[in-house]
C-alpha atoms as a PDB file:
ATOM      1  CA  UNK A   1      34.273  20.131-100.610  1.00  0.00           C
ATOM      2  CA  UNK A   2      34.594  23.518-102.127  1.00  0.00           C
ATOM      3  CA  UNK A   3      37.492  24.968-104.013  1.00  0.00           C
ATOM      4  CA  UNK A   4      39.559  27.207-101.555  1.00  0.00           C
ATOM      5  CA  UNK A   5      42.548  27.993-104.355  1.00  0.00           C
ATOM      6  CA  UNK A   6      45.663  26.789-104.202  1.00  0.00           C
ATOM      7  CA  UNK A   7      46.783  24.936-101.027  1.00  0.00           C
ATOM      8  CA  UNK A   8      50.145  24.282 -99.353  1.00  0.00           C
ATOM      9  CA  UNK A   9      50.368  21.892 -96.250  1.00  0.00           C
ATOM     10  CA  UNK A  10      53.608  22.457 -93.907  1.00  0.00           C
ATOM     11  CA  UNK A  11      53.869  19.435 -91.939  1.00  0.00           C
ATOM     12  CA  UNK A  12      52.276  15.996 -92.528  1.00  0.00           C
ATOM     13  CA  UNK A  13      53.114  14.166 -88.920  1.00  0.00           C
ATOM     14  CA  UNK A  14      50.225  12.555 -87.046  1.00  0.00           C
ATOM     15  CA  UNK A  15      47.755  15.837 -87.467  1.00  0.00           C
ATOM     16  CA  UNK A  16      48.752  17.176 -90.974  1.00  0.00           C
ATOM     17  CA  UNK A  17      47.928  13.609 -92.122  1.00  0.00           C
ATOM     18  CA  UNK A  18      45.059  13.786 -90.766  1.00  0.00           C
ATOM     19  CA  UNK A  19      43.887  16.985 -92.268  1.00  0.00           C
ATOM     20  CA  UNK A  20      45.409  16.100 -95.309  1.00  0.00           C
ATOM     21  CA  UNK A  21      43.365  12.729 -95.247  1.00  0.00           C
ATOM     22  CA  UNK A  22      40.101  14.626 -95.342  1.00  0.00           C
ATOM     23  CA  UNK A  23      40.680  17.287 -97.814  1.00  0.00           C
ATOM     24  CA  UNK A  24      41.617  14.147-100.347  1.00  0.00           C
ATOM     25  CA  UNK A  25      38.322  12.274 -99.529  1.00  0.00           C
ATOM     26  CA  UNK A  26      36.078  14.932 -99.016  1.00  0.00           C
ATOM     27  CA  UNK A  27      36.956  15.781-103.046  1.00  0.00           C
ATOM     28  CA  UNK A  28      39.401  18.804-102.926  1.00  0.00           C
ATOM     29  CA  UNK A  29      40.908  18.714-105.648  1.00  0.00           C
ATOM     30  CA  UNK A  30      44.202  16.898-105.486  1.00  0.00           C
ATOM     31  CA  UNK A  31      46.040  19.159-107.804  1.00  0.00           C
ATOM     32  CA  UNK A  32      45.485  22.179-105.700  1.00  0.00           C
ATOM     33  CA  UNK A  33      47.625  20.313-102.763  1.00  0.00           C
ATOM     34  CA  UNK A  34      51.523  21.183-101.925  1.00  0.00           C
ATOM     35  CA  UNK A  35      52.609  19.152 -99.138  1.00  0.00           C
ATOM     36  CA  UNK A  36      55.970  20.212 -97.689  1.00  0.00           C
ATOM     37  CA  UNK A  37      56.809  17.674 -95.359  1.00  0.00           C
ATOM     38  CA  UNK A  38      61.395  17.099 -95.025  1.00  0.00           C
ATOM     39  CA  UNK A  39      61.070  13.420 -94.360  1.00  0.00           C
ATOM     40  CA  UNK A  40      57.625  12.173 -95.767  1.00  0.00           C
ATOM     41  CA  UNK A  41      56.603   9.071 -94.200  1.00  0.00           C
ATOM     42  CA  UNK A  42      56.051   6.216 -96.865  1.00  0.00           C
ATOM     43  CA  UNK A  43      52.228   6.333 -96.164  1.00  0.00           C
ATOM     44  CA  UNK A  44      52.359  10.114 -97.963  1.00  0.00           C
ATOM     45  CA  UNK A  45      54.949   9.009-100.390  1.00  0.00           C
ATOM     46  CA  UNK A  46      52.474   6.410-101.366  1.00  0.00           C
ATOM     47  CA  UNK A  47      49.629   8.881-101.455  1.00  0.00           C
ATOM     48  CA  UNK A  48      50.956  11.517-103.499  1.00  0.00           C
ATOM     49  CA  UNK A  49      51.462   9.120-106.108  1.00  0.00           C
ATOM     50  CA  UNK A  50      47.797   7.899-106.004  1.00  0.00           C
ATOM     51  CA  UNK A  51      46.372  10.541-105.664  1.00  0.00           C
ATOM     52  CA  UNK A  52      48.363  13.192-107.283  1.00  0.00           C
ATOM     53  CA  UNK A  53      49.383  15.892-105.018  1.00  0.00           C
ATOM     54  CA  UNK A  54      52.323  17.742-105.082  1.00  0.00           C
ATOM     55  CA  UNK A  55      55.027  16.340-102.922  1.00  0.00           C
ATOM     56  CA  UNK A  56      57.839  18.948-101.737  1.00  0.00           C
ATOM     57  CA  UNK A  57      57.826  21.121-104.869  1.00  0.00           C
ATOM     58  CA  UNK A  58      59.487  24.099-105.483  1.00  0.00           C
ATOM     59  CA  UNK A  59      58.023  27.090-102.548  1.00  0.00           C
ATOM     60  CA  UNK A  60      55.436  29.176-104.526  1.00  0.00           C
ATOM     61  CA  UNK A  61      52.758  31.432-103.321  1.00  0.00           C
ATOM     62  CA  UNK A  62      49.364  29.357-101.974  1.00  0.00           C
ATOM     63  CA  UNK A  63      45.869  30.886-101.265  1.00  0.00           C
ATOM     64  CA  UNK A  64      45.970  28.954 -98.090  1.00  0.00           C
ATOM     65  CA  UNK A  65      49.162  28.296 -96.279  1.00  0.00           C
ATOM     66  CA  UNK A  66      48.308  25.248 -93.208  1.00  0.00           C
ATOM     67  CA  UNK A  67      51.310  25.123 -91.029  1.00  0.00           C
ATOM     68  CA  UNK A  68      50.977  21.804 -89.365  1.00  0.00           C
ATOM     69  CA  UNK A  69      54.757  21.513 -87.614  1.00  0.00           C
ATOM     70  CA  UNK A  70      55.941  21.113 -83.766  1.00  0.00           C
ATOM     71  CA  UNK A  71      55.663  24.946 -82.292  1.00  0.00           C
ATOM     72  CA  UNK A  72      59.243  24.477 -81.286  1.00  0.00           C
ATOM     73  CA  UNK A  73      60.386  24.608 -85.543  1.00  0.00           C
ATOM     74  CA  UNK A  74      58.821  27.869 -85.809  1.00  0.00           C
ATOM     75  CA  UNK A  75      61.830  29.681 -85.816  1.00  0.00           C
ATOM     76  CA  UNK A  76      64.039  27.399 -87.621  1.00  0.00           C
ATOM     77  CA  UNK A  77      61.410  26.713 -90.610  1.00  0.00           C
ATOM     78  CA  UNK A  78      59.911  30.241 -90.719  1.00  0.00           C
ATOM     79  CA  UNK A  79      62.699  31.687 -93.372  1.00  0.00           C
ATOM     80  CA  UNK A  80      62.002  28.552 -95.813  1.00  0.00           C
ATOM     81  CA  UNK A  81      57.912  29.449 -95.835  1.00  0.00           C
ATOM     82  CA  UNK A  82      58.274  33.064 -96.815  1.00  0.00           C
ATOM     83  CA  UNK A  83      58.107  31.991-100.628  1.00  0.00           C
ATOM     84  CA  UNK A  84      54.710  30.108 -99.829  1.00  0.00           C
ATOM     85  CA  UNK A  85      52.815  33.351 -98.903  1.00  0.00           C
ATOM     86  CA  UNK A  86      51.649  36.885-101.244  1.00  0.00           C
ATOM     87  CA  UNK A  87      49.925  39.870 -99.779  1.00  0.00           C
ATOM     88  CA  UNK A  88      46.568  37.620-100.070  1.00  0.00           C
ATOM     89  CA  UNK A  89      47.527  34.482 -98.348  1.00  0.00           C
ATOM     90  CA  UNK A  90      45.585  33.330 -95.326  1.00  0.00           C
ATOM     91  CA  UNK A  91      47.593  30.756 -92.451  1.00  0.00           C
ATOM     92  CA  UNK A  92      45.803  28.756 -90.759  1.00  0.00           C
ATOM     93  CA  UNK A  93      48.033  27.905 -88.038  1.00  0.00           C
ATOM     94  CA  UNK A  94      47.374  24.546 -85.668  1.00  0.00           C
ATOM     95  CA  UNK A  95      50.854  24.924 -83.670  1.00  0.00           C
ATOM     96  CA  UNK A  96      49.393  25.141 -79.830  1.00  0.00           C
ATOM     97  CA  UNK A  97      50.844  28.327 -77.883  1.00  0.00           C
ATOM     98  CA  UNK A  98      51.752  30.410 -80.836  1.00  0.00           C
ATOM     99  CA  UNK A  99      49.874  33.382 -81.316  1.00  0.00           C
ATOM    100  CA  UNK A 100      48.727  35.633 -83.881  1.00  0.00           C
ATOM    101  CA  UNK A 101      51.139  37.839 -82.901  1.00  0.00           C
ATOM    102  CA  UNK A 102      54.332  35.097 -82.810  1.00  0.00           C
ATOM    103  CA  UNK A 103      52.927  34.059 -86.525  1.00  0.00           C
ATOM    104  CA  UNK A 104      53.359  37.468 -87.805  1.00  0.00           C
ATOM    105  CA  UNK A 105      56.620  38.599 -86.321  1.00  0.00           C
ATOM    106  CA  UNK A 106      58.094  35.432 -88.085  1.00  0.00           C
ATOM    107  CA  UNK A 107      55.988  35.023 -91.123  1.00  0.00           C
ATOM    108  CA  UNK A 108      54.819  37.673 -94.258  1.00  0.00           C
ATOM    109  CA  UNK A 109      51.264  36.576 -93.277  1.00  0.00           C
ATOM    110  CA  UNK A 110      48.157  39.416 -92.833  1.00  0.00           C
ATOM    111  CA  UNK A 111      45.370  37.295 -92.522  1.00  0.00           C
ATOM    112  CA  UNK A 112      45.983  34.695 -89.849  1.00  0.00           C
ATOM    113  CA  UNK A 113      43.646  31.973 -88.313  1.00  0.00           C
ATOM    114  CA  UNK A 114      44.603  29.428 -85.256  1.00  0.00           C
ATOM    115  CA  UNK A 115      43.406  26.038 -84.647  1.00  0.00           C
ATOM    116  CA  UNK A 116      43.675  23.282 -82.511  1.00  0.00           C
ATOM    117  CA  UNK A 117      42.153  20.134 -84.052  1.00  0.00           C
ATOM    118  CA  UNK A 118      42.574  16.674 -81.877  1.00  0.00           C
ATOM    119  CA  UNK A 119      43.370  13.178 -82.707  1.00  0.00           C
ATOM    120  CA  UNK A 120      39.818  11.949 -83.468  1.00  0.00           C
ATOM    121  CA  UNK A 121      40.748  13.858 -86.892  1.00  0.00           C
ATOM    122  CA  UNK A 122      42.413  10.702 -88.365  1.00  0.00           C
ATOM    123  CA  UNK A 123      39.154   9.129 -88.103  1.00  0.00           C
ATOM    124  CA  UNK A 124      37.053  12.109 -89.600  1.00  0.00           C
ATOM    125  CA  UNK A 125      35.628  12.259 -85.588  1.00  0.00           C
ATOM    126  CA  UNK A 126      37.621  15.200 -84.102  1.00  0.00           C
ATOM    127  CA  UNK A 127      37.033  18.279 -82.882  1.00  0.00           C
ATOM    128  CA  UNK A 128      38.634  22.104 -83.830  1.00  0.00           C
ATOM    129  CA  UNK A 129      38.803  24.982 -81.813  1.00  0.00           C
ATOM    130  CA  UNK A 130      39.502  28.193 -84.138  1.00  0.00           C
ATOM    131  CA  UNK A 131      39.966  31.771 -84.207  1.00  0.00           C
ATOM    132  CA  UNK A 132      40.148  34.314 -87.132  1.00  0.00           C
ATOM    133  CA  UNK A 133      42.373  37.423 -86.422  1.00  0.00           C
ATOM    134  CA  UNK A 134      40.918  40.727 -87.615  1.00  0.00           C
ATOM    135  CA  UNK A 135      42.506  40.746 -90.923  1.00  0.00           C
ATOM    136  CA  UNK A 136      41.065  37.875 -92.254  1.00  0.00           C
ATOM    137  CA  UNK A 137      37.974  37.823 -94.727  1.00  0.00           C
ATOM    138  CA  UNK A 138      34.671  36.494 -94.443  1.00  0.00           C
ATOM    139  CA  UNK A 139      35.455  34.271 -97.605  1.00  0.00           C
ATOM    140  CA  UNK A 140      38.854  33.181 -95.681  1.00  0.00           C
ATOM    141  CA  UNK A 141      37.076  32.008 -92.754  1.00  0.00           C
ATOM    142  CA  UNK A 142      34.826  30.219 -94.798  1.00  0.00           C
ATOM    143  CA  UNK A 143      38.126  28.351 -96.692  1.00  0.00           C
ATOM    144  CA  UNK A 144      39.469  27.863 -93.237  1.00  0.00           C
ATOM    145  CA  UNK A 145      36.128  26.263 -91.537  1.00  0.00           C
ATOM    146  CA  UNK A 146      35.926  24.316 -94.876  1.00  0.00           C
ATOM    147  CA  UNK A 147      39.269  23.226 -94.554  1.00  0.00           C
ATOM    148  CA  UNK A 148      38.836  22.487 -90.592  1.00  0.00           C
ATOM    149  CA  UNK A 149      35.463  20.550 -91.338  1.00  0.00           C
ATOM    150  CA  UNK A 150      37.206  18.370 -93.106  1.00  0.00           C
ATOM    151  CA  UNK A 151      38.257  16.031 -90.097  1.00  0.00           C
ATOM    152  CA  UNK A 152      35.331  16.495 -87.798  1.00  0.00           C
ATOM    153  CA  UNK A 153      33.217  19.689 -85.906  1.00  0.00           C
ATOM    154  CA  UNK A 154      34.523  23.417 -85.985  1.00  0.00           C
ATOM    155  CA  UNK A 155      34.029  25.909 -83.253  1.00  0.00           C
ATOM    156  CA  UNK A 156      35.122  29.264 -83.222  1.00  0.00           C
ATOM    157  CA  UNK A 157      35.907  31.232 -80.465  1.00  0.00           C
ATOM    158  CA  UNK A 158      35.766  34.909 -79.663  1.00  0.00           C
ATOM    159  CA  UNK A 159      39.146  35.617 -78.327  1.00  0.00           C
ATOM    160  CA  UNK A 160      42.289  34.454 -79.407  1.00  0.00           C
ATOM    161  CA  UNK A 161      42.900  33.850 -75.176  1.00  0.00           C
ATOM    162  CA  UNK A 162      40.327  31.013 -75.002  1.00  0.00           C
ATOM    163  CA  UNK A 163      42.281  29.318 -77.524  1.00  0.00           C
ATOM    164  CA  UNK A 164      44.947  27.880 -75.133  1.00  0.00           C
ATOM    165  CA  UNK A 165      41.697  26.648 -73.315  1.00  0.00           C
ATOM    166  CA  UNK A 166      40.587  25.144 -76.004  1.00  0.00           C
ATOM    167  CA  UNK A 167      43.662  23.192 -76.652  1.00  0.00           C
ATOM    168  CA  UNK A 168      43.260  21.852 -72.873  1.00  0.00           C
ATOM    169  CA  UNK A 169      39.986  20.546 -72.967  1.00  0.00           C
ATOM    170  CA  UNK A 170      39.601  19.383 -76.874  1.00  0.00           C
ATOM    171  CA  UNK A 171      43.567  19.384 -78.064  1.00  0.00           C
ATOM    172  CA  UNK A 172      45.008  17.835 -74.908  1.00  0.00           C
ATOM    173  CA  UNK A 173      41.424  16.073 -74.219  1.00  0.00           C
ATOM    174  CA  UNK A 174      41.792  12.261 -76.148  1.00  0.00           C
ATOM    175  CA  UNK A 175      44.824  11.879 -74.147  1.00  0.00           C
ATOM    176  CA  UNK A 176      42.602  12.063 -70.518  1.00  0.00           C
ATOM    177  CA  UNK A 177      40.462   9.682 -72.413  1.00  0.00           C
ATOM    178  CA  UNK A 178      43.635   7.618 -73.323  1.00  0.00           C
ATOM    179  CA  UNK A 179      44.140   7.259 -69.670  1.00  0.00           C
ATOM    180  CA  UNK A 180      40.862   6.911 -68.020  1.00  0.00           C
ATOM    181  CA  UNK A 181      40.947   3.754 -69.928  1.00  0.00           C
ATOM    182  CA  UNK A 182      44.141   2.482 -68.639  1.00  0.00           C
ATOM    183  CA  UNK A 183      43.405   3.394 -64.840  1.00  0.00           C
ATOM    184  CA  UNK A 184      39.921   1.706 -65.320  1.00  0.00           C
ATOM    185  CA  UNK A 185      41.720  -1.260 -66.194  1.00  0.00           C
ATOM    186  CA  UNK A 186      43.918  -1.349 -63.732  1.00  0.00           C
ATOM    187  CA  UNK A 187      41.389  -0.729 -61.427  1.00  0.00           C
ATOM    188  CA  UNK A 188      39.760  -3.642 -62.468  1.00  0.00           C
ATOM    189  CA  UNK A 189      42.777  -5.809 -62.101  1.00  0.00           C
ATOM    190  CA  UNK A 190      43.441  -4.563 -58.645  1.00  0.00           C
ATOM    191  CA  UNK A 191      39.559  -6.013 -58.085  1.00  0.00           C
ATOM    192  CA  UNK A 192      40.915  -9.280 -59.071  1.00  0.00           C
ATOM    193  CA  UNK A 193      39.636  -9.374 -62.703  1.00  0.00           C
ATOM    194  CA  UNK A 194      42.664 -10.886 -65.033  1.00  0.00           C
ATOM    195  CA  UNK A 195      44.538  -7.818 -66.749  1.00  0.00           C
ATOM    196  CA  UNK A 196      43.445  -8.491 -70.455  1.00  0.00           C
ATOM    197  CA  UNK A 197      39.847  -8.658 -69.148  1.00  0.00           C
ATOM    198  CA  UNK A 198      40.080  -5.859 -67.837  1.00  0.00           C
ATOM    199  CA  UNK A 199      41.431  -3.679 -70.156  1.00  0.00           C
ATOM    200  CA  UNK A 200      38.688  -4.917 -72.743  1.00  0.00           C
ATOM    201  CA  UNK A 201      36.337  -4.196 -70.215  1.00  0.00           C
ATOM    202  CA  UNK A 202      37.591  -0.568 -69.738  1.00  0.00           C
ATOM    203  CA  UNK A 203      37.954  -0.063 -73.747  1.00  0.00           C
ATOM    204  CA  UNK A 204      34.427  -1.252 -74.303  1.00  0.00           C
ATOM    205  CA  UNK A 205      33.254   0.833 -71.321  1.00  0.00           C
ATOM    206  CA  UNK A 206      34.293   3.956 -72.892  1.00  0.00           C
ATOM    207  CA  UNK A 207      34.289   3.740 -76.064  1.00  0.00           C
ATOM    208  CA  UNK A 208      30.378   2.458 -76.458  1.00  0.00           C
ATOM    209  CA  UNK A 209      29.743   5.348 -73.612  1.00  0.00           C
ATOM    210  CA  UNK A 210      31.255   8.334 -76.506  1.00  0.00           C
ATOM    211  CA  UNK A 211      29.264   6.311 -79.026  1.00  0.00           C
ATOM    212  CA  UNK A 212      26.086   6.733 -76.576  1.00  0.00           C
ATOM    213  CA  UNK A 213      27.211   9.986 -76.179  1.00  0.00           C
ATOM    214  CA  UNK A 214      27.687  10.947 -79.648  1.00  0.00           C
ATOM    215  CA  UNK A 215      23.997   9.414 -80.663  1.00  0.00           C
ATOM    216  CA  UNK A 216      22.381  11.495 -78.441  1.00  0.00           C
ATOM    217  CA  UNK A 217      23.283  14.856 -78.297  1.00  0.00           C
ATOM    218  CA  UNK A 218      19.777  16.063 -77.679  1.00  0.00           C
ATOM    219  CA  UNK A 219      20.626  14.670 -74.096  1.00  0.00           C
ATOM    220  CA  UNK A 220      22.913  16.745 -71.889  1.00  0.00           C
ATOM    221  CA  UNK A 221      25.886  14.686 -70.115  1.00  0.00           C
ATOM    222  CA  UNK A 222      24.222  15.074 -66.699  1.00  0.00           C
ATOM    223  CA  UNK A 223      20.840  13.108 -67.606  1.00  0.00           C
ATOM    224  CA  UNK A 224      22.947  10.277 -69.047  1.00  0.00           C
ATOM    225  CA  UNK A 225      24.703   9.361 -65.940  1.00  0.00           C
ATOM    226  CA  UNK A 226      21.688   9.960 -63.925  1.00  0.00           C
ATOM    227  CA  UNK A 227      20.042   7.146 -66.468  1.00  0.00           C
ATOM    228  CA  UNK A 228      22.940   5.304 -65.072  1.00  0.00           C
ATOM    229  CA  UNK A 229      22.700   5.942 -61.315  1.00  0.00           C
ATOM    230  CA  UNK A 230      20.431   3.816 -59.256  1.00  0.00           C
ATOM    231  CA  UNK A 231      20.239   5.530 -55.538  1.00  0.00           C
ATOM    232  CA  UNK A 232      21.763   3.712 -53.357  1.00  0.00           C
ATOM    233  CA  UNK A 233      23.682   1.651 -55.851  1.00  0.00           C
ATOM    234  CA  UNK A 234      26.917   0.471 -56.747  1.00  0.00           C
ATOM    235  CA  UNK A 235      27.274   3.476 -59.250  1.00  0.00           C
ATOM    236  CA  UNK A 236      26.718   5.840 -56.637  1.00  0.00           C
ATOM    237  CA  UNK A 237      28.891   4.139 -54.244  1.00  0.00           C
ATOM    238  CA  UNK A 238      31.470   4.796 -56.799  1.00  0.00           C
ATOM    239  CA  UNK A 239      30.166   8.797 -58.251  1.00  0.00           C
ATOM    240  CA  UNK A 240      30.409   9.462 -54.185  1.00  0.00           C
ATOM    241  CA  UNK A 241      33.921   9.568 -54.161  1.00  0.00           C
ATOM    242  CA  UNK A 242      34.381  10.756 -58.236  1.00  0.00           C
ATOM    243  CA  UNK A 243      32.134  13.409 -56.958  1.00  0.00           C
ATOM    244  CA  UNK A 244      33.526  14.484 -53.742  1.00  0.00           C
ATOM    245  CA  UNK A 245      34.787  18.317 -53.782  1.00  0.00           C
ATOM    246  CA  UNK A 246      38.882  16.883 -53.706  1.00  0.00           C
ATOM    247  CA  UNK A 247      37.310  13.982 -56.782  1.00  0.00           C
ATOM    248  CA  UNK A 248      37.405  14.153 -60.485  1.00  0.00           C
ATOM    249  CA  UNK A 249      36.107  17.901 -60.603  1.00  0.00           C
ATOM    250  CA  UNK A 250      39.049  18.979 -58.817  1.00  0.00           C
ATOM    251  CA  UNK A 251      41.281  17.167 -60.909  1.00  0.00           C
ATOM    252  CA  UNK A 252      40.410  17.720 -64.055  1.00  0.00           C
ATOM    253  CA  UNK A 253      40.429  21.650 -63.271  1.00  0.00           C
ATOM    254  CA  UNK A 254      43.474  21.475 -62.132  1.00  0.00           C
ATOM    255  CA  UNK A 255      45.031  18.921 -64.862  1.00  0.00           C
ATOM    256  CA  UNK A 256      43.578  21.418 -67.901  1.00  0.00           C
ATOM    257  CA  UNK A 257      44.993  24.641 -65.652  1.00  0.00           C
ATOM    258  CA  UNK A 258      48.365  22.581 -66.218  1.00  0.00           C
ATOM    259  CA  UNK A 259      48.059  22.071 -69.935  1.00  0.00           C
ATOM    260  CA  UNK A 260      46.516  26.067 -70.577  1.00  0.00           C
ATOM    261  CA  UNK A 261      49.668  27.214 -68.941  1.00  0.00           C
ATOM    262  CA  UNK A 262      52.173  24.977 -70.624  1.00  0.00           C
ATOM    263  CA  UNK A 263      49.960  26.136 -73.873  1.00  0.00           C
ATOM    264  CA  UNK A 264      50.804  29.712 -73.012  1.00  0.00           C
ATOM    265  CA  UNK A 265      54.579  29.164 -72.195  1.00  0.00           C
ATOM    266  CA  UNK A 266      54.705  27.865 -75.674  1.00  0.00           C
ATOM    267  CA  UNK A 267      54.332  31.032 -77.019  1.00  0.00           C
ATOM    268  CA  UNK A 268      57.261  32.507 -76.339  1.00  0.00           C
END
């Protein structure tokens, strides 16, 4: 991976882990990395001291400043993070709901990008929606999509609006996953099958359909469950209902319309 300066992470849960995770083994240089992180879990502690990052140092200006905390600390962190930034600094913000706007009312950052990154991140398979407010330069964005290709694909959008949509289809997204799983499974068990069967069944379902998926992305989504769907058959017994106007369609539009909202209330 290519130099981007000097780096300061602001959060290492579940996603700044993850991010962190790539930049170390995609060879950025360890010695550009500040993590600031209040109660480090002993996974980072451990890392730092293999691979040599900085762990909770003293607040000094970064090139790039990745705030990776819950939306809801904004307010209560933002005074502590004003050290971390100079007139140069690019954020590259992956708290869902908070705008360009929000970031720069509460932090001395100019040149702002958002993200929304999902889970599959923590296995180098995930996903980021971004956007790159006005201010920020063409060798910024490149740092930033550098920085965000670390974990998986990078997409950037046009407006910073379709971010919230991006966080409900992509950022929200493993979770529906998550879930399909577990109501195939019960589904399954309903039909009789024991429980544990089933929920192997379901896991191996889905997860060697995304591998299928991911192997074949000359092939649109529509052709591969038409390869799937005999006429007449039991899949199309079951698409019948999945595809009936009050089915899957329905839900899903009006599941993601729940989690865009909820995105935007977060912004306040």
């Amino acid at each position: 991976m290519a130099a981007v300066g000097k780096l300061a992470l602001v959060g290492a849960g579940k996603m700044g882990a993850a991010l962190l995770g790539g930049w170390l083994f995609g060879a950025l240089d360890p010695r550009s990395i500040a993590v600031y992180e209040p109660q480090p879990a002993h996974s980072i502690r451990e890392l730092a001291a293999e691979k040599g990052f900085a762990l909770n140092p003293q607040p000094s200006p970064a090139d790039v400043v990745v705030l990776a905390i819950k939306p809801q600390m904004l307010d209560a962190a933002a005074p502590d993070l004003a050290p971390l930034f100079s007139p140069d600094s690019l954020l590259i913000s992956i708290l869902a709901g908070k705008t360009v706007a929000n970031l720069s009312a509460r932090l001395p950052a100019g040149s702002i990008v958002r993200a929304m990154p999902n889970t599959p991140a923590a296995i180098g398979r995930g996903i980021t929606g971004a956007f790159a407010s006005e201010k920020v330069t063409a060798a910024q964005r490149e740092a930033a999509h550098l920085l965000l290709g670390g974990v998986g694909a990078v997409e950037w959008v046009g407006g910073e609006n379709q971010i919230d949509a991006v966080t409900a289809i992509s950022g929200s997204g493993p979770a529906y996953l998550f879930f399909l799983v577990e109501a195939l499974a019960q589904a399954g068990a309903e039909l009789g099958l024991p429980p544990d069967l089933a929920m192997r069944l379901a896991r191996a379902t889905v997860e060697g359909s995304g591998e299928l998926l991911h192997r074949s992305p000359e092939i649109a989504a529509e052709t591969l469950r038409k390869n799937v769907t005999s006429p007449g058959g039991t899949t199309q017994a079951a698409l019948d209902v999945l595809m009936a106007p009050d089915g899957l369609a329905a839900l899903m539009a009006r599941a993601t319309a729940a989690a865009a909202r909820r995105a935007g209330e977060l912004s306040g």
